[in-house]
PDB file of N, CA and C in Angstrom:
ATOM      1  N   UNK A   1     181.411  41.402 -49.430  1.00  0.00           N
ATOM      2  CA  UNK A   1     180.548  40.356 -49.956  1.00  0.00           C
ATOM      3  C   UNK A   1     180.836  40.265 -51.452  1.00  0.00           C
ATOM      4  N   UNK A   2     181.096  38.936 -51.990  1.00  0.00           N
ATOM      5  CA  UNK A   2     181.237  38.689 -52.992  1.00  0.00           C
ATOM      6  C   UNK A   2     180.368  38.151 -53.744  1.00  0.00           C
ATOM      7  N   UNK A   3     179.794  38.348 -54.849  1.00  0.00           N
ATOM      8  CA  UNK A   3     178.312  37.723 -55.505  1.00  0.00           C
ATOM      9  C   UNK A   3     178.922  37.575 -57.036  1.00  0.00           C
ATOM     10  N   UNK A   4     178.809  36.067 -57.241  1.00  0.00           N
ATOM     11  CA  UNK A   4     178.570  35.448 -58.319  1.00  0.00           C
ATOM     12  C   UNK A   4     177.659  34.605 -59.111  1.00  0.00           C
ATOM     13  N   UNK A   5     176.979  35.196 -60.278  1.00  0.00           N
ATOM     14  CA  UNK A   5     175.786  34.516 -60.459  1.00  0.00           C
ATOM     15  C   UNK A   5     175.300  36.185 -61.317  1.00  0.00           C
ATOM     16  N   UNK A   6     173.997  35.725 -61.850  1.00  0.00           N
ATOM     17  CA  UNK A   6     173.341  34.820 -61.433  1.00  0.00           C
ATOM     18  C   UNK A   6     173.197  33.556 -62.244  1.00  0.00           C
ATOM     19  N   UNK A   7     173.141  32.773 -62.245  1.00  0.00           N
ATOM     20  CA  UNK A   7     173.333  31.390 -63.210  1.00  0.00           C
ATOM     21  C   UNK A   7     171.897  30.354 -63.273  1.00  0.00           C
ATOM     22  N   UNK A   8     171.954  30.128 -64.814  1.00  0.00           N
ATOM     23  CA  UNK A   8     170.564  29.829 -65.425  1.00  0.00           C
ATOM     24  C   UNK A   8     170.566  28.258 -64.981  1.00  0.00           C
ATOM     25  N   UNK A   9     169.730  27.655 -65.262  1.00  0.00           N
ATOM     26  CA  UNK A   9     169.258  26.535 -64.575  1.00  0.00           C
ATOM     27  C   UNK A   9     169.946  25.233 -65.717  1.00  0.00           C
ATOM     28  N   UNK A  10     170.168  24.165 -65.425  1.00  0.00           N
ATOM     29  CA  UNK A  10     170.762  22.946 -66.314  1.00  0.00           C
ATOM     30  C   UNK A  10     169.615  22.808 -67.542  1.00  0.00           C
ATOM     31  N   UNK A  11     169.219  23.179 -67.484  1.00  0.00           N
ATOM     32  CA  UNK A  11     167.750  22.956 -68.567  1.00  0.00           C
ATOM     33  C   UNK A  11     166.841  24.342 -69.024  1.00  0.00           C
ATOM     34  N   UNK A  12     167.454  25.221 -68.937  1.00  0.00           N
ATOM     35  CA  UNK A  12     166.709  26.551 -69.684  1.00  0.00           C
ATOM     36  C   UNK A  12     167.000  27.147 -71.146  1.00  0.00           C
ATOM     37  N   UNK A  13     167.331  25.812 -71.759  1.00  0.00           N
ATOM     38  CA  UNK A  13     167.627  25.297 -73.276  1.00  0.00           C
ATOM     39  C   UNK A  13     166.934  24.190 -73.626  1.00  0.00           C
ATOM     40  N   UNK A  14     166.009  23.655 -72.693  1.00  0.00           N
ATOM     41  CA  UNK A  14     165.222  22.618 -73.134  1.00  0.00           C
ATOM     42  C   UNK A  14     164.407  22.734 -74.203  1.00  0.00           C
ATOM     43  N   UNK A  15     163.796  23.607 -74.615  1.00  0.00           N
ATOM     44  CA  UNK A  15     163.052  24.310 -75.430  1.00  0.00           C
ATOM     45  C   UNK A  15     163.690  24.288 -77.003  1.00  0.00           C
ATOM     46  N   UNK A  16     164.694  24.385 -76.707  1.00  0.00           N
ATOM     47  CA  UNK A  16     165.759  24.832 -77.970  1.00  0.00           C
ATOM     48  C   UNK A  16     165.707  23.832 -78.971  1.00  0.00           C
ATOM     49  N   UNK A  17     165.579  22.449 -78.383  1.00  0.00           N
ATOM     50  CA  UNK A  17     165.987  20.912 -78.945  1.00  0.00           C
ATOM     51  C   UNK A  17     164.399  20.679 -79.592  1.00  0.00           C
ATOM     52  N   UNK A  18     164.914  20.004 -80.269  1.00  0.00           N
ATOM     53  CA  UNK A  18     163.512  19.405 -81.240  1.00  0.00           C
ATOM     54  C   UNK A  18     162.897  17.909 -79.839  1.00  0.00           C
ATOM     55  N   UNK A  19     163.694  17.425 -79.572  1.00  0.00           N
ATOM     56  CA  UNK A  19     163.653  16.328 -78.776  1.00  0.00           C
ATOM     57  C   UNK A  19     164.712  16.456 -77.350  1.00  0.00           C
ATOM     58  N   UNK A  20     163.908  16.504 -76.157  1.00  0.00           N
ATOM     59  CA  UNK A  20     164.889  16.561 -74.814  1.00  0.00           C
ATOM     60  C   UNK A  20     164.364  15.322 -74.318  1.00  0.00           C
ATOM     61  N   UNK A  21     165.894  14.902 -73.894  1.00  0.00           N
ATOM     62  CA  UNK A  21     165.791  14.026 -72.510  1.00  0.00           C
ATOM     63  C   UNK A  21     165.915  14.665 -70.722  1.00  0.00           C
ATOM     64  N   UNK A  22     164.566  14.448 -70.082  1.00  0.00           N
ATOM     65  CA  UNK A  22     165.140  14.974 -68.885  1.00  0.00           C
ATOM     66  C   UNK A  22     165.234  13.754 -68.277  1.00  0.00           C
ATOM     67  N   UNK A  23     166.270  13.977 -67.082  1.00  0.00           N
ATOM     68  CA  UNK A  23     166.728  13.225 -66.578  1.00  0.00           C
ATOM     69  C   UNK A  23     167.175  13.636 -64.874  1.00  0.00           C
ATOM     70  N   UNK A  24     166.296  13.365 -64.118  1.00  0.00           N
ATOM     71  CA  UNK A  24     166.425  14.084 -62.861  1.00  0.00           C
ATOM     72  C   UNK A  24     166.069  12.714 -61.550  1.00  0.00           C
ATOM     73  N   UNK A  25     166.794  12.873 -60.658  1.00  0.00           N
ATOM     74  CA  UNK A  25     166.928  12.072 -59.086  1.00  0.00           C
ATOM     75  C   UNK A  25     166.839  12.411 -58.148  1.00  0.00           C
ATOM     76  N   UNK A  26     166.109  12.253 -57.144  1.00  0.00           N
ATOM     77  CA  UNK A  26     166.035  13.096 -56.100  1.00  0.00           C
ATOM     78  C   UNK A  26     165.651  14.225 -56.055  1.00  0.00           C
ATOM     79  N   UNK A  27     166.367  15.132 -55.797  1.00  0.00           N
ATOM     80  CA  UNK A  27     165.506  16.863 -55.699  1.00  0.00           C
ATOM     81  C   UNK A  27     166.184  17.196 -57.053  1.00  0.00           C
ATOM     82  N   UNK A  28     166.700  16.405 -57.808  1.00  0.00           N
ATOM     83  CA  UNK A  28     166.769  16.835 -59.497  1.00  0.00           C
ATOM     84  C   UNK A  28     165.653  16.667 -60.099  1.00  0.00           C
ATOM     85  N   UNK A  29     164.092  16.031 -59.205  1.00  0.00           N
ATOM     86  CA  UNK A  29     163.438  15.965 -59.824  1.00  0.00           C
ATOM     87  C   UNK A  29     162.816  17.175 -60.654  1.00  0.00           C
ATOM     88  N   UNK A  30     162.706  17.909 -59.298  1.00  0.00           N
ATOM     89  CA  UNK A  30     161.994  19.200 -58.570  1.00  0.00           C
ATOM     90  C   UNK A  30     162.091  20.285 -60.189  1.00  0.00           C
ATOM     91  N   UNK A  31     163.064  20.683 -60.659  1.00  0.00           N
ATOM     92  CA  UNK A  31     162.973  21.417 -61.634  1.00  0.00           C
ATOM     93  C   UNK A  31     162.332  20.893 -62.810  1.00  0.00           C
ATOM     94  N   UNK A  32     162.569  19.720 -63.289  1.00  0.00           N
ATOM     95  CA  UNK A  32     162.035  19.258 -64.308  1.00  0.00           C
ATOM     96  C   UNK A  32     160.488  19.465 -64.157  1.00  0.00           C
ATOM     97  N   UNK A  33     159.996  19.430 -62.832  1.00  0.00           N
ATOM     98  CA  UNK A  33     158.392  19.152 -62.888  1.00  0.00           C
ATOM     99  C   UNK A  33     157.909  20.499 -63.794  1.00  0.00           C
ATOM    100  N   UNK A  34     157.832  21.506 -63.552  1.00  0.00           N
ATOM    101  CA  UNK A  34     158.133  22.788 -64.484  1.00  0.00           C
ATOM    102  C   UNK A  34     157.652  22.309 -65.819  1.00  0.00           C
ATOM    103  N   UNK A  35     159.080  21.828 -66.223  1.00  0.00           N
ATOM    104  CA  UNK A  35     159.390  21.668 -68.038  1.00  0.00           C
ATOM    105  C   UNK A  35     158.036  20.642 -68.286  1.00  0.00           C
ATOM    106  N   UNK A  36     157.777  19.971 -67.593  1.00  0.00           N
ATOM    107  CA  UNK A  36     156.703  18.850 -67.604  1.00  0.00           C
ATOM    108  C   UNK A  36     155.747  19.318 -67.928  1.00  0.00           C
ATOM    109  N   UNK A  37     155.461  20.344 -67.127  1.00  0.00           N
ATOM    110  CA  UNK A  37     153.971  21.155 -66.906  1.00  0.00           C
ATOM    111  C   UNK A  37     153.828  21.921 -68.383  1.00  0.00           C
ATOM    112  N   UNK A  38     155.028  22.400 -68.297  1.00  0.00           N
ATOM    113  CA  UNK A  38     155.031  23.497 -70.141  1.00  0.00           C
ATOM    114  C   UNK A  38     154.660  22.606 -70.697  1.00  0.00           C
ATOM    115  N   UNK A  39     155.242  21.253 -71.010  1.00  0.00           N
ATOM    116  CA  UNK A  39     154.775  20.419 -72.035  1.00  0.00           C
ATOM    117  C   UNK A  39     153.273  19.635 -71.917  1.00  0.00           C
ATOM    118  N   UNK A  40     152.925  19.652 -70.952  1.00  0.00           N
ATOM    119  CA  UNK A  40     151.394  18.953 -70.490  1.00  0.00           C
ATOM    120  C   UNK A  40     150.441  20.212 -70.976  1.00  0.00           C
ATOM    121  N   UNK A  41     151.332  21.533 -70.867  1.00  0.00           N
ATOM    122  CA  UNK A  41     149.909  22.398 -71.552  1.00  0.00           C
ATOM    123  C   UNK A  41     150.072  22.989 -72.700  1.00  0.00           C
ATOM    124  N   UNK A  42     151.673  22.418 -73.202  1.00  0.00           N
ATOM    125  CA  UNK A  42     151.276  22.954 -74.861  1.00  0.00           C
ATOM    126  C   UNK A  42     151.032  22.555 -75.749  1.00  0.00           C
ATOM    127  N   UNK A  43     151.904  20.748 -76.050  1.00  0.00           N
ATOM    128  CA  UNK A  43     152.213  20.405 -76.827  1.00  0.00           C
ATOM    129  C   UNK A  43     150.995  19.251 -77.435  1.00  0.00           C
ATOM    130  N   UNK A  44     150.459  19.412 -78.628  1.00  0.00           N
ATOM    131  CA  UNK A  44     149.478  18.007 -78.843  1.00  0.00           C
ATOM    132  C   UNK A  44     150.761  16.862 -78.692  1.00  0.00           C
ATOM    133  N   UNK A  45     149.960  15.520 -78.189  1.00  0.00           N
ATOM    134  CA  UNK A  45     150.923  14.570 -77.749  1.00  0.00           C
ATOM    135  C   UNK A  45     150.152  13.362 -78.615  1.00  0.00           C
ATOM    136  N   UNK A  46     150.938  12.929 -79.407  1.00  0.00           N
ATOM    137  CA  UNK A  46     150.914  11.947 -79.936  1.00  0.00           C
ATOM    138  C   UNK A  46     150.947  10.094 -78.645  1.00  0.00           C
ATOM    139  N   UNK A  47     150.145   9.491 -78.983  1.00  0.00           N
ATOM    140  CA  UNK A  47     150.021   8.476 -77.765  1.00  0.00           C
ATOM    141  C   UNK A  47     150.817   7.128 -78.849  1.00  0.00           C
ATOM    142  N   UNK A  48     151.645   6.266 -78.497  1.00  0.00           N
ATOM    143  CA  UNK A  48     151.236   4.802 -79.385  1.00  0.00           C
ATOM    144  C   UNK A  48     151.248   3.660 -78.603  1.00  0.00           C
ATOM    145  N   UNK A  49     150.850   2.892 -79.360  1.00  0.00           N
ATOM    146  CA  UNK A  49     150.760   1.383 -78.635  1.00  0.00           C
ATOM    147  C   UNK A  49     151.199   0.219 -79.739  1.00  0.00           C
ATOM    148  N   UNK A  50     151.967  -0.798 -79.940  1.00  0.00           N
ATOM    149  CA  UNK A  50     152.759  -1.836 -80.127  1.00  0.00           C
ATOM    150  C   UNK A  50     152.302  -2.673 -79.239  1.00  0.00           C
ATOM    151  N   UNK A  51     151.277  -3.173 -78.907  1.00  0.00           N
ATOM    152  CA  UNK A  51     150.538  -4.414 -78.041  1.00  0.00           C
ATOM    153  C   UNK A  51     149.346  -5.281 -77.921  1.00  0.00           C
ATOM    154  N   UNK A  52     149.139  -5.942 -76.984  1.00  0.00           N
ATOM    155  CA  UNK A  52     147.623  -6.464 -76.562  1.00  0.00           C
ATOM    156  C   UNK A  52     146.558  -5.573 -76.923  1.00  0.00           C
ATOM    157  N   UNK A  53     145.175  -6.052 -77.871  1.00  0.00           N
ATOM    158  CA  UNK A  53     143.891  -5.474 -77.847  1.00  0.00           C
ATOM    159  C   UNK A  53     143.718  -4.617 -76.509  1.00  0.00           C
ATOM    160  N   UNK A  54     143.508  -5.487 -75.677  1.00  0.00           N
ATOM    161  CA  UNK A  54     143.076  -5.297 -74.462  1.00  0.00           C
ATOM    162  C   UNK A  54     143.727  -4.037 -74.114  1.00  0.00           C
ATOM    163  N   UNK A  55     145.078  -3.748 -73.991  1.00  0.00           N
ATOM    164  CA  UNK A  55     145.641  -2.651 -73.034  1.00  0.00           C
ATOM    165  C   UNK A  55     145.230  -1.878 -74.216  1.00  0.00           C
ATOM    166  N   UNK A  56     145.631  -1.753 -75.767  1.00  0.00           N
ATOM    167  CA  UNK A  56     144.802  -0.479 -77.049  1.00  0.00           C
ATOM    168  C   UNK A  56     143.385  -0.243 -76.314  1.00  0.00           C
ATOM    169  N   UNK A  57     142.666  -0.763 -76.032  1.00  0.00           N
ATOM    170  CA  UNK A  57     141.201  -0.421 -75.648  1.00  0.00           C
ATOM    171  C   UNK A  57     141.544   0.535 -74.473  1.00  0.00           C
ATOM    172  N   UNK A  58     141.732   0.212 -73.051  1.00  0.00           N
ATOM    173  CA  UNK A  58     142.269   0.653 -71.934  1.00  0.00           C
ATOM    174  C   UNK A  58     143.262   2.113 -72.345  1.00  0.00           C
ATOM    175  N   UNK A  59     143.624   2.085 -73.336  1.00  0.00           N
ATOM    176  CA  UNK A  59     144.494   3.249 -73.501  1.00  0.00           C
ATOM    177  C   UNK A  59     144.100   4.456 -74.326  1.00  0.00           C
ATOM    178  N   UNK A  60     143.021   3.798 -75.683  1.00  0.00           N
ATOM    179  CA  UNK A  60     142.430   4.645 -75.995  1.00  0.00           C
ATOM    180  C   UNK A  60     141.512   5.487 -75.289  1.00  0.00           C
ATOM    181  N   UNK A  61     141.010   4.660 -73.846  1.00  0.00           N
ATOM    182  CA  UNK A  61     139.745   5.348 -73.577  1.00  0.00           C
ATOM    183  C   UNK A  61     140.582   6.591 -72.170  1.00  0.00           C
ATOM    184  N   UNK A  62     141.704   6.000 -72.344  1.00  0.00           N
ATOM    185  CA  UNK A  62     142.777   6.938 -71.212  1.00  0.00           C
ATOM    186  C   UNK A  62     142.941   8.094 -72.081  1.00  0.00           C
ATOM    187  N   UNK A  63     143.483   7.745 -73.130  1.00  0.00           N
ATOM    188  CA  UNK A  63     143.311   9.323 -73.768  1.00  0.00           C
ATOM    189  C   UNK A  63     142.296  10.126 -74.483  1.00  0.00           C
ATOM    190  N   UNK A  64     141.119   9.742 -74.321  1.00  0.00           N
ATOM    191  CA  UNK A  64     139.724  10.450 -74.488  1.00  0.00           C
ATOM    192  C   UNK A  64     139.988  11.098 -73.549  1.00  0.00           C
ATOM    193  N   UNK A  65     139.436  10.429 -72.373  1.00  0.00           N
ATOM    194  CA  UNK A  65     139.152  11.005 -71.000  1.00  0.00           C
ATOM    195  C   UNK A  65     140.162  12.160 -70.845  1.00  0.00           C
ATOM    196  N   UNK A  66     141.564  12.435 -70.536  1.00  0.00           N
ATOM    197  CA  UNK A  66     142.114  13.120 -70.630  1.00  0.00           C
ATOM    198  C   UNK A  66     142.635  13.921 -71.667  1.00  0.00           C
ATOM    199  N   UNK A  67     141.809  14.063 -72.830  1.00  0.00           N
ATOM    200  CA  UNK A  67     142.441  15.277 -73.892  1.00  0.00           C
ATOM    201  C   UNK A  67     140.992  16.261 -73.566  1.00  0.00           C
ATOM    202  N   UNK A  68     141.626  17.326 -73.525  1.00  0.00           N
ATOM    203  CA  UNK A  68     141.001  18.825 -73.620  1.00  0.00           C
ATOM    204  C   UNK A  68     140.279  19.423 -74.870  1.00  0.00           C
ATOM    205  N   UNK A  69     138.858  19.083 -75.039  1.00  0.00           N
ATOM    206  CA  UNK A  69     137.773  19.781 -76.031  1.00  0.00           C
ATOM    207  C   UNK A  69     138.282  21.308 -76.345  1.00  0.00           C
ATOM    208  N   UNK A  70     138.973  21.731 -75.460  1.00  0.00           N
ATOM    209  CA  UNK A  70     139.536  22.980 -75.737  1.00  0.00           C
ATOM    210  C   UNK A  70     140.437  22.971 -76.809  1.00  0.00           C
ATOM    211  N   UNK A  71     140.745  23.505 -77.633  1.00  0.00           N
ATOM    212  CA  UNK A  71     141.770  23.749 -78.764  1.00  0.00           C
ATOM    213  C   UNK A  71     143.534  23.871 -78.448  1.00  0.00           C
ATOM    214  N   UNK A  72     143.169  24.759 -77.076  1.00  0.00           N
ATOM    215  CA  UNK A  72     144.176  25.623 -76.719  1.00  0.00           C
ATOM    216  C   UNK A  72     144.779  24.195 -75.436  1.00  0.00           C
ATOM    217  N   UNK A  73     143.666  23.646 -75.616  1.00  0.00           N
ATOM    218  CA  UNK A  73     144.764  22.428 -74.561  1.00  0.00           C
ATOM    219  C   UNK A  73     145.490  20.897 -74.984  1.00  0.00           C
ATOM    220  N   UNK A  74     145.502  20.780 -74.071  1.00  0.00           N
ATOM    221  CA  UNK A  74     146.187  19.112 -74.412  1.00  0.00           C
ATOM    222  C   UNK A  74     145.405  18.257 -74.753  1.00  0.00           C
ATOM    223  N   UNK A  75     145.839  17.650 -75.945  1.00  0.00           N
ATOM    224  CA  UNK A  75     145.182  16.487 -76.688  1.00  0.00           C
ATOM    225  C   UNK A  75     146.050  15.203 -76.886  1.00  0.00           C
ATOM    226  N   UNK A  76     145.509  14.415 -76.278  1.00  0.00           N
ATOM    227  CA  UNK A  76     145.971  13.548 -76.795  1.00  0.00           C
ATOM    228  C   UNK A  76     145.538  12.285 -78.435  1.00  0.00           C
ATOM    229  N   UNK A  77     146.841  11.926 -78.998  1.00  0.00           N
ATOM    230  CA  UNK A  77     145.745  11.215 -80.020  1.00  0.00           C
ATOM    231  C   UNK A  77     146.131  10.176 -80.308  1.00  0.00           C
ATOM    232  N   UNK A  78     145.429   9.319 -80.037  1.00  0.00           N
ATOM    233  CA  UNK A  78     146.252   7.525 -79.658  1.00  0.00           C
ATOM    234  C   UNK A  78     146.337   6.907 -81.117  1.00  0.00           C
ATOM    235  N   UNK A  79     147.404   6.003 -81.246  1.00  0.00           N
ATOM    236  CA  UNK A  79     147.441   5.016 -82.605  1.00  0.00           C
ATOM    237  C   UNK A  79     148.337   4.136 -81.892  1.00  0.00           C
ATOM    238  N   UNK A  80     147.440   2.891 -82.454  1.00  0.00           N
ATOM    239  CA  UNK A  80     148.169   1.423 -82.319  1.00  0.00           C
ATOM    240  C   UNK A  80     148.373   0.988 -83.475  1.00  0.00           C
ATOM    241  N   UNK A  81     149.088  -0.475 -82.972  1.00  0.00           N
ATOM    242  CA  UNK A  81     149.296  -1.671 -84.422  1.00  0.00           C
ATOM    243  C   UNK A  81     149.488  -3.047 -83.495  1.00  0.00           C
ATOM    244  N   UNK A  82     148.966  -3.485 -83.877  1.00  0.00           N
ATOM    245  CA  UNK A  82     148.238  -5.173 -83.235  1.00  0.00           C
ATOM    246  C   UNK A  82     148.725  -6.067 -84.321  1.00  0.00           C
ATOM    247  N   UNK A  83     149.482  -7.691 -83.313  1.00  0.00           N
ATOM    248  CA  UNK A  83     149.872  -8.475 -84.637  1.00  0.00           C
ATOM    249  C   UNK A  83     148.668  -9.682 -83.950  1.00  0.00           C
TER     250      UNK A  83
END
């Protein structure tokens, strides 16, 4: 029996980059969901909007609802610009 490996995953340098693109199809989804999750629970996330009143309203109140009173969680923090 011959064993080669063990070999790290296409994306276990994602971390490394100031800015990643993932990019996954099919069961390429499957790993990325992971990197997703790290980033849904670490990173404060900046929200923006470039549009309609209407959808800024609808979006601000999307990211109330979903940012975490907790410190240690995800926040989101919305900014628009309306012409």
């Amino acid at each position: 029996i011959g064993v080669d490996g063990p070999f790290g995953t296409a994306s276990e340098d994602v971390f490394d980059y100031e800015v990643s693109m993932l990019v996954g199809a099919g069961i390429g989804v499957t790993p990325f969901a992971s990197i997703l999750k790290s980033i849904w629970y670490n990173s404060v996330v900046g929200t923006f909007l470039c549009g309609p009143e209407a959808l800024a309203k609808v979006l601000e109140k999307k990211c109330a609802k979903y940012s975490d009173v907790d410190p240690r969680k995800t926040k989101f923090y919305f900014n628009k610009e309306n012409f």
